[in-house]
C-alpha atoms as a PDB file:
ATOM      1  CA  UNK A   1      38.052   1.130 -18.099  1.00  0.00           C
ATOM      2  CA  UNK A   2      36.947   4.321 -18.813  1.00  0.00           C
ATOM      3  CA  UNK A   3      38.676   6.531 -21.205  1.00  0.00           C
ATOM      4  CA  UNK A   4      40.065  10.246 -20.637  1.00  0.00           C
ATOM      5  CA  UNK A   5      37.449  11.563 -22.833  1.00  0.00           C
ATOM      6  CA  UNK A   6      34.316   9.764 -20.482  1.00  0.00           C
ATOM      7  CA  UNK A   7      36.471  11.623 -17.125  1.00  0.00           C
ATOM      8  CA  UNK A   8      36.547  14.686 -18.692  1.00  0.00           C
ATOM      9  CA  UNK A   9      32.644  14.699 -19.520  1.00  0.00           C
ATOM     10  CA  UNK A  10      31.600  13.482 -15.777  1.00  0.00           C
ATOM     11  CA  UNK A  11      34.018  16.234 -14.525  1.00  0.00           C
ATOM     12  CA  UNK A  12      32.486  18.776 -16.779  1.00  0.00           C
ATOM     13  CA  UNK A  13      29.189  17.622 -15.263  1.00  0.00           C
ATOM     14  CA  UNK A  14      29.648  17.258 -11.648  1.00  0.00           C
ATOM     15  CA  UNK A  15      30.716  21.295 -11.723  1.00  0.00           C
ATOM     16  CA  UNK A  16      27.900  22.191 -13.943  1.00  0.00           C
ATOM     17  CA  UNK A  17      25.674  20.465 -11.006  1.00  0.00           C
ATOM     18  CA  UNK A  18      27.959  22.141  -8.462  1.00  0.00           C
ATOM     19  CA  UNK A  19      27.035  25.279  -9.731  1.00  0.00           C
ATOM     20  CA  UNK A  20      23.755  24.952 -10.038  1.00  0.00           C
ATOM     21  CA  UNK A  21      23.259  24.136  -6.462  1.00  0.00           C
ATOM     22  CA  UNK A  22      25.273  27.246  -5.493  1.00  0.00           C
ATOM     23  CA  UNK A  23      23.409  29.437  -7.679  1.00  0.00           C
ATOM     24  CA  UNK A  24      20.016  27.867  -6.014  1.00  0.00           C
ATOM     25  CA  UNK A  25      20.937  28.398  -2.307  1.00  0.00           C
ATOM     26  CA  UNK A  26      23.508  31.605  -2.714  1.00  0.00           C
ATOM     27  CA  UNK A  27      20.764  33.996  -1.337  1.00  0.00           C
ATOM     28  CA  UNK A  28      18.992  32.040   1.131  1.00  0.00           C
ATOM     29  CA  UNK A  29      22.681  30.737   2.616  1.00  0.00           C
ATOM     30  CA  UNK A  30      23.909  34.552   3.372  1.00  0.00           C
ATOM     31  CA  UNK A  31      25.020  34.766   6.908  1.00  0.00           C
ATOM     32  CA  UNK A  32      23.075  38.432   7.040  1.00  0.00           C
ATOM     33  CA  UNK A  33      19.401  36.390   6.939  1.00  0.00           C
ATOM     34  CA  UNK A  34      18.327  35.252  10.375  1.00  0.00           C
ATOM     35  CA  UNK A  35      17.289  31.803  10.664  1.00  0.00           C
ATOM     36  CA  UNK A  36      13.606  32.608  10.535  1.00  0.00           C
ATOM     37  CA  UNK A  37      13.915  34.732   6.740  1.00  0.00           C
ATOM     38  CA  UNK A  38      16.329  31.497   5.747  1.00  0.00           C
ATOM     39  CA  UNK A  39      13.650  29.443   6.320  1.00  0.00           C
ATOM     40  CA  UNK A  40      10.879  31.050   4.594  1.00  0.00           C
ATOM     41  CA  UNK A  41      13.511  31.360   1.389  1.00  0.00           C
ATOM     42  CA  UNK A  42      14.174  27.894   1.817  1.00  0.00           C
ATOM     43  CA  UNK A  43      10.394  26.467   1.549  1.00  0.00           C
ATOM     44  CA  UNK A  44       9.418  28.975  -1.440  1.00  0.00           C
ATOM     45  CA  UNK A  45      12.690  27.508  -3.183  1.00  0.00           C
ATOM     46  CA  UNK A  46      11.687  24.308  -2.535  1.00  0.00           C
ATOM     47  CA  UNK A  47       7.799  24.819  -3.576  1.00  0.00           C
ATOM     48  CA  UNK A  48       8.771  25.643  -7.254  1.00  0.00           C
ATOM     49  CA  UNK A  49      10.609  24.073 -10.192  1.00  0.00           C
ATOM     50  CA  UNK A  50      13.975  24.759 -11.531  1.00  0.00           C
ATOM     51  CA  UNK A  51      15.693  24.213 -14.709  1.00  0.00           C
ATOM     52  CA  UNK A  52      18.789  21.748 -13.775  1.00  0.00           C
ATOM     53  CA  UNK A  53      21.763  22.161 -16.111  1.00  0.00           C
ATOM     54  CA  UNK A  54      20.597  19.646 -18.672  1.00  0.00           C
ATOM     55  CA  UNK A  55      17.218  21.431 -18.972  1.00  0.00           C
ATOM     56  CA  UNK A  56      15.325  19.688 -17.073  1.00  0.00           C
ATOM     57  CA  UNK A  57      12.121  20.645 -14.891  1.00  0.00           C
ATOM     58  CA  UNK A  58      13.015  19.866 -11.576  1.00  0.00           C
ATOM     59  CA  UNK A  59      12.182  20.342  -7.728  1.00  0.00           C
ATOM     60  CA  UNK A  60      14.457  20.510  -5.102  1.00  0.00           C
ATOM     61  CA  UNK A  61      13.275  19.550  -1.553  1.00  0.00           C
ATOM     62  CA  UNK A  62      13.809  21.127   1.217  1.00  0.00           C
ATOM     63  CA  UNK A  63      16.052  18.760   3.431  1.00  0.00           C
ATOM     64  CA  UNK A  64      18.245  18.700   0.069  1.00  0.00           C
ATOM     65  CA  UNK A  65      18.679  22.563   0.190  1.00  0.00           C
ATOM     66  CA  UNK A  66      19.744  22.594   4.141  1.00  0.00           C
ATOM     67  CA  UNK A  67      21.687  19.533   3.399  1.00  0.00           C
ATOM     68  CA  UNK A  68      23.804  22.274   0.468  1.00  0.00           C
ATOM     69  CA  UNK A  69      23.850  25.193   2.573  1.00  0.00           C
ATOM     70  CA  UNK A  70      25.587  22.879   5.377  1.00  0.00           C
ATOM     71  CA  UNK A  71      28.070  21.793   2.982  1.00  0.00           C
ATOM     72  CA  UNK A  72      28.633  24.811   1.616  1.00  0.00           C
ATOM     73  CA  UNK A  73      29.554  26.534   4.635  1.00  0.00           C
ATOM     74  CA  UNK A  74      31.768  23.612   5.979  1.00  0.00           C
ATOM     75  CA  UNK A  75      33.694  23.247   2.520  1.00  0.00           C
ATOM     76  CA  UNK A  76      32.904  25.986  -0.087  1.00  0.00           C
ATOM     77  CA  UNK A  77      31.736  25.421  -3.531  1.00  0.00           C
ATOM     78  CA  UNK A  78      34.066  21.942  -3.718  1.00  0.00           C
ATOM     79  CA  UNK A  79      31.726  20.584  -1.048  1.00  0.00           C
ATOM     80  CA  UNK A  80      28.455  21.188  -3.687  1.00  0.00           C
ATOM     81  CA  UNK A  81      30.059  19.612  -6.599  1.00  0.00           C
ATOM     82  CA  UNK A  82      29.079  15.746  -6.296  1.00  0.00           C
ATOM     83  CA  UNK A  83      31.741  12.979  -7.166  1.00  0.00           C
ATOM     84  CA  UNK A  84      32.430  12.756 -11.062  1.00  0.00           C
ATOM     85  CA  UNK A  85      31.186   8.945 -11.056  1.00  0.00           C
ATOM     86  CA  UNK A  86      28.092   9.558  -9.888  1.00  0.00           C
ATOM     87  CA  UNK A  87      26.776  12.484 -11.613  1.00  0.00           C
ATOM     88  CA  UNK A  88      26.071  10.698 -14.647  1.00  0.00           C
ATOM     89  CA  UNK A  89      22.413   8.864 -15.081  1.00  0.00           C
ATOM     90  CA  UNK A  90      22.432   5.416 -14.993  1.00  0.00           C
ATOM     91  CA  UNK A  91      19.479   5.010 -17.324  1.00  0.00           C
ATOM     92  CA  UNK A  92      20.246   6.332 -20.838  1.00  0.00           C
ATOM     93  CA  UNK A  93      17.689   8.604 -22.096  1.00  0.00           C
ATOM     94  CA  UNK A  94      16.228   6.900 -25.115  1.00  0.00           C
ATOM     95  CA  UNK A  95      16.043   3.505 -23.107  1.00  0.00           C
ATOM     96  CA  UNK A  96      13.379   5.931 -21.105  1.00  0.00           C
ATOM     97  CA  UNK A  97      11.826   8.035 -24.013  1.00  0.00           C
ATOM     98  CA  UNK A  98      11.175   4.148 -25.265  1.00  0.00           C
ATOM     99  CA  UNK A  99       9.453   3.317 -22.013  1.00  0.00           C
ATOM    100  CA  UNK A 100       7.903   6.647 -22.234  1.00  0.00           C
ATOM    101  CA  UNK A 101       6.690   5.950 -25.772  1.00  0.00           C
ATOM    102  CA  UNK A 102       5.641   2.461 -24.784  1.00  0.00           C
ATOM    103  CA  UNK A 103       3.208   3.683 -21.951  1.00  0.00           C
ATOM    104  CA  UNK A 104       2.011   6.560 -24.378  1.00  0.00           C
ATOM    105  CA  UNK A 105       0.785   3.612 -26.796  1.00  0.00           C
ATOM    106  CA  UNK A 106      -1.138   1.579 -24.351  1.00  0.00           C
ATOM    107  CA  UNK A 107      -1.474   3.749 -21.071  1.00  0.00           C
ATOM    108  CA  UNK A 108      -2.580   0.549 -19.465  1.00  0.00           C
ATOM    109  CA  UNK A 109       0.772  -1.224 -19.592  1.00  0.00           C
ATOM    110  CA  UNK A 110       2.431  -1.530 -16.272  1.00  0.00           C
ATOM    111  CA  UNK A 111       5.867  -0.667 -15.803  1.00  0.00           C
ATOM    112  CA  UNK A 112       6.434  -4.462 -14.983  1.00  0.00           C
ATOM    113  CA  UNK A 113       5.178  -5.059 -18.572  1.00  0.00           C
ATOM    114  CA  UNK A 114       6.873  -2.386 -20.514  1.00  0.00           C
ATOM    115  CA  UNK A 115      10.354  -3.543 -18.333  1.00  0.00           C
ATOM    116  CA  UNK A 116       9.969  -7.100 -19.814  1.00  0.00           C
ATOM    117  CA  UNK A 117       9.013  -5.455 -23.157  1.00  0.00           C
ATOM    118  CA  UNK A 118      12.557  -3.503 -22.794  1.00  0.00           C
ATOM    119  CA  UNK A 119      14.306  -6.182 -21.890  1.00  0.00           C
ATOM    120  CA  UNK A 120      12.815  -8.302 -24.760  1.00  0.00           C
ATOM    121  CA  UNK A 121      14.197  -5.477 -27.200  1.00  0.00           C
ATOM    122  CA  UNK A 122      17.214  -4.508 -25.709  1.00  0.00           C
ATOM    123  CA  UNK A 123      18.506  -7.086 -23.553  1.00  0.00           C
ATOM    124  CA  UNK A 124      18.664  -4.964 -20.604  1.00  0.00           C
ATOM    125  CA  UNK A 125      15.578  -2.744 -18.598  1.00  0.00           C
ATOM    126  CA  UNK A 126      16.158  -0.313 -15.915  1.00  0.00           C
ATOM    127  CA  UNK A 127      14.394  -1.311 -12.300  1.00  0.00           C
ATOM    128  CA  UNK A 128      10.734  -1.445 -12.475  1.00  0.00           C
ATOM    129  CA  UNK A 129      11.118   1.603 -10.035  1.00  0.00           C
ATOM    130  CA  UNK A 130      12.602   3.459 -11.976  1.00  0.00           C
ATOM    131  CA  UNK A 131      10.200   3.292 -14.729  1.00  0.00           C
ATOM    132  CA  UNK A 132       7.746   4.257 -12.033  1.00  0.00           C
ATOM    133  CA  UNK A 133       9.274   7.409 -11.214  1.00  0.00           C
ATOM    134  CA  UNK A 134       9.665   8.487 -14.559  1.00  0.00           C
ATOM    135  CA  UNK A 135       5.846   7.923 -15.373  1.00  0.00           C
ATOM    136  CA  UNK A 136       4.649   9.633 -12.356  1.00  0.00           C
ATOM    137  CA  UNK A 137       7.241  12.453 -12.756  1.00  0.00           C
ATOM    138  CA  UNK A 138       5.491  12.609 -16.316  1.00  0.00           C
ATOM    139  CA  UNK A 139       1.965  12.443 -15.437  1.00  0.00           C
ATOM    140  CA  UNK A 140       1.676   9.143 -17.009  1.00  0.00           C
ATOM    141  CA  UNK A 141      -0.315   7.275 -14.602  1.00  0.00           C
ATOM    142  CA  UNK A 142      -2.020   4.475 -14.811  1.00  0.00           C
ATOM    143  CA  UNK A 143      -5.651   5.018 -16.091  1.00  0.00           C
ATOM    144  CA  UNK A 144      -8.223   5.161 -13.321  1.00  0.00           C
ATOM    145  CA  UNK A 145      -8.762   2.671 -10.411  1.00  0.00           C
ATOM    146  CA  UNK A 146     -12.137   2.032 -11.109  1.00  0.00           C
ATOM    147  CA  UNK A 147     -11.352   0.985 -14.684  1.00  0.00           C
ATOM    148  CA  UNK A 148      -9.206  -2.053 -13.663  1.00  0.00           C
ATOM    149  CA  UNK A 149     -10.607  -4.867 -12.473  1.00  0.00           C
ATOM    150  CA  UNK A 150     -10.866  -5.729  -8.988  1.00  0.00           C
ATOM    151  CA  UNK A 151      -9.250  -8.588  -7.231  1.00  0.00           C
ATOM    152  CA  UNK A 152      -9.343 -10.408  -3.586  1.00  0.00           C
ATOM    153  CA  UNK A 153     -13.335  -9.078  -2.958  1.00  0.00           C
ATOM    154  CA  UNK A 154     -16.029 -10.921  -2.472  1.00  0.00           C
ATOM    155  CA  UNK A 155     -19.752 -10.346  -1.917  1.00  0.00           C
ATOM    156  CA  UNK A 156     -23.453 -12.635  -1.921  1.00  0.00           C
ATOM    157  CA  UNK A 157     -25.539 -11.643  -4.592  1.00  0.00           C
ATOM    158  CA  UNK A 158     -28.421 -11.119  -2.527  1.00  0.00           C
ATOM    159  CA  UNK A 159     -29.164 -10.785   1.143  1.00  0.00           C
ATOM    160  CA  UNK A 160     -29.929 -14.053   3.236  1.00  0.00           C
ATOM    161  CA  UNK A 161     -27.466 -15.660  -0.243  1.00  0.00           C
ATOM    162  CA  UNK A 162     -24.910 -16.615   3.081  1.00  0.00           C
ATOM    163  CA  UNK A 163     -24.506 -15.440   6.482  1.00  0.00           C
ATOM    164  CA  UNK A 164     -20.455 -15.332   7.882  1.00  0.00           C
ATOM    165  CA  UNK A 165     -20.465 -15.831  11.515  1.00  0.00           C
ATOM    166  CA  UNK A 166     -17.635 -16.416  14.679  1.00  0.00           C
ATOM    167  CA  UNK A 167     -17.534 -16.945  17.487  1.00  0.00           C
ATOM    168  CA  UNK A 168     -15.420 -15.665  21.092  1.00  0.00           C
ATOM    169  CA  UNK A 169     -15.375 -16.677  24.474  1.00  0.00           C
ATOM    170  CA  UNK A 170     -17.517 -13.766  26.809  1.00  0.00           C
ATOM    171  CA  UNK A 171     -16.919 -13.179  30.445  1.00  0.00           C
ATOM    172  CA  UNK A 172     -18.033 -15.723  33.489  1.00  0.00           C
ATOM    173  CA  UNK A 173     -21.156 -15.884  34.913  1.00  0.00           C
ATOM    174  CA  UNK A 174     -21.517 -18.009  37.639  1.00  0.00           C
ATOM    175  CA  UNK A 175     -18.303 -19.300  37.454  1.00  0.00           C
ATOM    176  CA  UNK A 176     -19.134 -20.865  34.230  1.00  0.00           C
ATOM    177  CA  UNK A 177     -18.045 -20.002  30.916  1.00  0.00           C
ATOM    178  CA  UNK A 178     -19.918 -18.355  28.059  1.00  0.00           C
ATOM    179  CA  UNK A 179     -19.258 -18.033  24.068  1.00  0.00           C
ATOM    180  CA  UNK A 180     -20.478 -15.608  22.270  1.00  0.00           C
ATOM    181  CA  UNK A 181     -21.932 -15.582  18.257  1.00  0.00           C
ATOM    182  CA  UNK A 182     -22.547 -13.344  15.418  1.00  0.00           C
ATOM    183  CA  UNK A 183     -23.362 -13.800  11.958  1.00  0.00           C
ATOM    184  CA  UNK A 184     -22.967 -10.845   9.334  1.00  0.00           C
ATOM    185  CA  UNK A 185     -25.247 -10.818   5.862  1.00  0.00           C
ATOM    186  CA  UNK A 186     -22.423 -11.049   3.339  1.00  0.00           C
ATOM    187  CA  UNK A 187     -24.578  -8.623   1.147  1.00  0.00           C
ATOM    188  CA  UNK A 188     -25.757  -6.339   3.722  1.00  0.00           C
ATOM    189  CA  UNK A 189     -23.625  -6.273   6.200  1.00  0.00           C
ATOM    190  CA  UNK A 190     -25.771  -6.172   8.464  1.00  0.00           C
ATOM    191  CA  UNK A 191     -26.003  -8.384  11.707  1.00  0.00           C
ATOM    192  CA  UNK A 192     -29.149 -10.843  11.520  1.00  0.00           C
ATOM    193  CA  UNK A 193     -28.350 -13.489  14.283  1.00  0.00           C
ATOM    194  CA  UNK A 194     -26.383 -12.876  17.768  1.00  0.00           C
ATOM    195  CA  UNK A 195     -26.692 -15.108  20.570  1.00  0.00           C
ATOM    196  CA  UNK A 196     -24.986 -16.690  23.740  1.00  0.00           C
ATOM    197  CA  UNK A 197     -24.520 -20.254  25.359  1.00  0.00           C
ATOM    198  CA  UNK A 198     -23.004 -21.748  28.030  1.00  0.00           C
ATOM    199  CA  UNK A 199     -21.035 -24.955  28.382  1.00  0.00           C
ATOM    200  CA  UNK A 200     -23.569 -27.956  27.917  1.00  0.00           C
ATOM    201  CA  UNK A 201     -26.352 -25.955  26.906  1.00  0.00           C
ATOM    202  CA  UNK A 202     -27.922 -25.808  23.331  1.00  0.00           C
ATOM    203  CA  UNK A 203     -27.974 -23.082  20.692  1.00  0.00           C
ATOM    204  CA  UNK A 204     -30.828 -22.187  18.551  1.00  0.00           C
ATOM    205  CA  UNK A 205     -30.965 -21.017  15.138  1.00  0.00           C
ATOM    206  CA  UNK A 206     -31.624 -18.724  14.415  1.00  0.00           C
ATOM    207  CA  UNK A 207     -30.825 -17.729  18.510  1.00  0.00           C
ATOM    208  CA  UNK A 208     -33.561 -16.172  20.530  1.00  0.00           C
ATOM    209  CA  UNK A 209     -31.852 -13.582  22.327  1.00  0.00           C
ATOM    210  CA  UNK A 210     -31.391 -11.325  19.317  1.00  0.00           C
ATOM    211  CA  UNK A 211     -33.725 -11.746  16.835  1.00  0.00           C
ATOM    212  CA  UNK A 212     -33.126  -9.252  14.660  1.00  0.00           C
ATOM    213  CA  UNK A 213     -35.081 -10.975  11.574  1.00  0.00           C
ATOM    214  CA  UNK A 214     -38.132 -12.919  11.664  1.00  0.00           C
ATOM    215  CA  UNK A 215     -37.772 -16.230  13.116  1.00  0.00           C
ATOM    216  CA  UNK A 216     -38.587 -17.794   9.756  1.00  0.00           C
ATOM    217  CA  UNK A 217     -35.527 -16.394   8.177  1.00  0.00           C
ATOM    218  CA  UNK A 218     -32.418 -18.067   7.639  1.00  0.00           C
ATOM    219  CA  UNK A 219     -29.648 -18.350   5.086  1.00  0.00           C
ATOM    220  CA  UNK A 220     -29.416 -19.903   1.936  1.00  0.00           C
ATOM    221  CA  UNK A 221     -25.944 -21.543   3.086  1.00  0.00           C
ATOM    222  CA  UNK A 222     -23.825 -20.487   6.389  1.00  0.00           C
ATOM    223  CA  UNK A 223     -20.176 -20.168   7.203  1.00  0.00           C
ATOM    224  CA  UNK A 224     -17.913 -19.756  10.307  1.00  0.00           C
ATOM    225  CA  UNK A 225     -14.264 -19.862  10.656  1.00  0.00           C
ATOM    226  CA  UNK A 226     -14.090 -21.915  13.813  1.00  0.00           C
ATOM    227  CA  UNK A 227     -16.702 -24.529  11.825  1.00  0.00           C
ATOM    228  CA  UNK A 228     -14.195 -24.622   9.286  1.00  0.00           C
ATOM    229  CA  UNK A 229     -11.261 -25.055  11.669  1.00  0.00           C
ATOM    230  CA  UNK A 230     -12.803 -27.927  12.957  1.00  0.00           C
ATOM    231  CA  UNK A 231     -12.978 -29.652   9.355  1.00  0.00           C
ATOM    232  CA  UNK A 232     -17.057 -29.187   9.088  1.00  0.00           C
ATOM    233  CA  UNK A 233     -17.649 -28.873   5.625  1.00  0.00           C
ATOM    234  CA  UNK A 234     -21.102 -28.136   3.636  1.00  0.00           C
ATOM    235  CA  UNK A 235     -24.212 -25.642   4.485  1.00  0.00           C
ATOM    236  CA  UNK A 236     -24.565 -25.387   8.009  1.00  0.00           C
ATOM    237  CA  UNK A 237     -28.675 -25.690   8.907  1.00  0.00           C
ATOM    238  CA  UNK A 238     -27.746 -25.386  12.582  1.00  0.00           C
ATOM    239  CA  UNK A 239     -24.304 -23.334  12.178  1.00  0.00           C
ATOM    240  CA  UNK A 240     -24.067 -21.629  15.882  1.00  0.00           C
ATOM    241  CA  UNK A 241     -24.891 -25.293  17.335  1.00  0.00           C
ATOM    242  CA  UNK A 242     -21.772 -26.584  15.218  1.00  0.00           C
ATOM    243  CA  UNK A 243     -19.536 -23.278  16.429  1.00  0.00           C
ATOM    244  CA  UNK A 244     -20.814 -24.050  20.009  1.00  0.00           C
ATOM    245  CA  UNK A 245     -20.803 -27.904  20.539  1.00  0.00           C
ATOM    246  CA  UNK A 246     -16.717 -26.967  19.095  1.00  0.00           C
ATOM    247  CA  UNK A 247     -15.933 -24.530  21.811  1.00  0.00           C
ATOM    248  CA  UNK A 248     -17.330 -26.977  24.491  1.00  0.00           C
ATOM    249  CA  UNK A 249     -15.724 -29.653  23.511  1.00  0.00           C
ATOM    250  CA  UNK A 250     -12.596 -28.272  23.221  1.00  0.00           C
ATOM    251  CA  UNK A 251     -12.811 -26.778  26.633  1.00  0.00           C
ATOM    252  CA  UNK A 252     -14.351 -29.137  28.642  1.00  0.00           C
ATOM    253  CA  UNK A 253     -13.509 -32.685  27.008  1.00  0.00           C
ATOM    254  CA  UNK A 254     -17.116 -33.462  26.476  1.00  0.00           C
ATOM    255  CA  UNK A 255     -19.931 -33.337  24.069  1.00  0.00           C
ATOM    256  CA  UNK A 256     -22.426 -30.202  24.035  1.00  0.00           C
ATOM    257  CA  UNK A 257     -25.452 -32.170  22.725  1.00  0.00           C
ATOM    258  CA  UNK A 258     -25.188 -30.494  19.440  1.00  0.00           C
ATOM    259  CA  UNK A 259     -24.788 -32.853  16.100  1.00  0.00           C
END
C-alpha cells in the first residue's frame, strides 16, 4: 500500500510535469497562429532540448506536442497533467548511474552483461531495453563495429580454394526440359563455370558453353546445395554432373548417365 506521504509526492509531480508541458506548447497552441505558423513552432520546439522539471536534458517530439495541444484544448491544463501513478520512474536512479558506471568501466560490456551484473548485485535489473536507452541517450555506445569480432561469415582463403554452385530449371526447348548451373569463387566472387543440359544428356566440367577460365582450371573442392540435398557428401570432381544426373532423375524417374 502506498502511504499518504508517497501520494502526495506523485501528485506534486504529475503537476510539475503538467506544467511543464503547458509552458512548452502555450505559444505555439494560441488560437491567433494559423495552422501553417503552428506548425513551424511546433518542429523548432521539437528540434531542441528542454530542461524537464527534474533537470533533465530532454527532447520532445513532435507527435507528443500535437498530442498536448489536443488535450489541452479539449480539457485545459487537467488534461496535461498525467495520472499520479505513472509519473514516477520505474527505474531508480542509482540502479542506472550503476549501469552507467558499469559501462563507463568496460565500454565493451553489453547491456545484457551489465543487467546480469545488476541483478547479481542487487537482486533485481531493469529490462535490457532500458539499459539501452539510457546508454544511447548518454552517448555510451558500444565501441566500434569493426572492433568486435565478426560472426556467421565465411570466405576461401584463396581463389579456386572452393567454388559454390546451384542449380534451376530454364525454359523448354523443344518441348524438353533444361537446367541451368552456376558456380561462384567463394573468394572472388566471381562466376568461373556456367553451363546448361538437358534431360539425358551429360555435363562437363568444367562446362563448355561458358568458359570463363582456362579449361585446366578447377577447384580445390566444390559445393552445391541441391548435391547436398541429395545426401552427396565429399569434393565433387564432376559437381554439375552430380547437380544434373539429380534434377533428371528426379524429374523423369531415370538415370542421366552421370556417376
Amino acid at each position: 500500500m502506498v502511504g499518504d506521504d508517497e501520494v502526495k509526492v506523485r501528485a506534486e509531480r504529475a503537476r510539475a510535469i503538467g506544467l511543464f508541458r503547458y509552458q512548452l506548447i502555450r505559444e505555439a497552441a494560441d488560437a491567433a497562429h494559423s495552422t501553417k505558423q503552428r506548425g513551424k513552432m511546433v518542429r523548432e520546439l521539437a528540434s531542441r532540448e528542454h530542461t524537464d522539471p527534474f533537470g533533465q536534458r530532454v527532447r520532445i517530439s513532435r507527435q507528443s506536442i500535437d498530442r498536448w495541444i489536443r488535450d489541452w484544448r479539449a480539457g485545459g491544463f487537467d488534461a496535461l497533467v498525467p495520472n499520479a501513478r505513472q509519473c514516477t520512474p520505474r527505474t531508480p536512479a542509482e540502479v542506472l548511474e550503476l549501469a552507467v558506471a558499469l559501462r563507463r568501466e568496460n565500454p565493451q560490456r553489453t547491456a545484457a552483461a551489465i543487467r546480469r551484473i545488476l541483478r547479481t548485485q542487487l537482486g533485481w535489473a531493469p529490462d535490457e531495453r532500458t539499459l539501452q536507452r539510457n546508454f544511447h541517450r548518454l552517448g555510451l555506445t558500444v565501441a566500434t563495429a569493426g572492433s568486435a569480432p565478426v560472426f556467421g561469415r565465411f570466405e576461401a582463403e584463396h581463389p579456386h580454394d572452393l567454388w559454390t554452385g546451384d542449380a534451376l530449371h530454364g525454359i523448354r526447348i523443344a518441348a524438353r526440359k533444361t537446367y541451368l548451373f552456376a558456380f561462384l569463387d567463394d573468394h572472388s566472387r566471381c562466376c568461373p563455370a556456367t553451363g546448361g543440359a538437358m534431360p539425358g544428356t551429360r555435363c562437363d566440367w568444367p562446362p563448355r558453353c561458358a568458359q570463363r577460365w582456362p579449361p585446366a582450371v578447377s577447384p580445390r573442392r566444390s559445393t552445391s546445395t541441391a548435391a547436398q540435398r541429395s545426401s552427396m557428401r565429399g569434393c565433387y570432381a564432376r559437381a554439375l554432373n552430380l547437380v544434373c544426373a539429380l534434377f533428371i532423375r528426379r524429374h523423369t524417374g531415370r538415370r542421366a548417365g552421370a556417376r
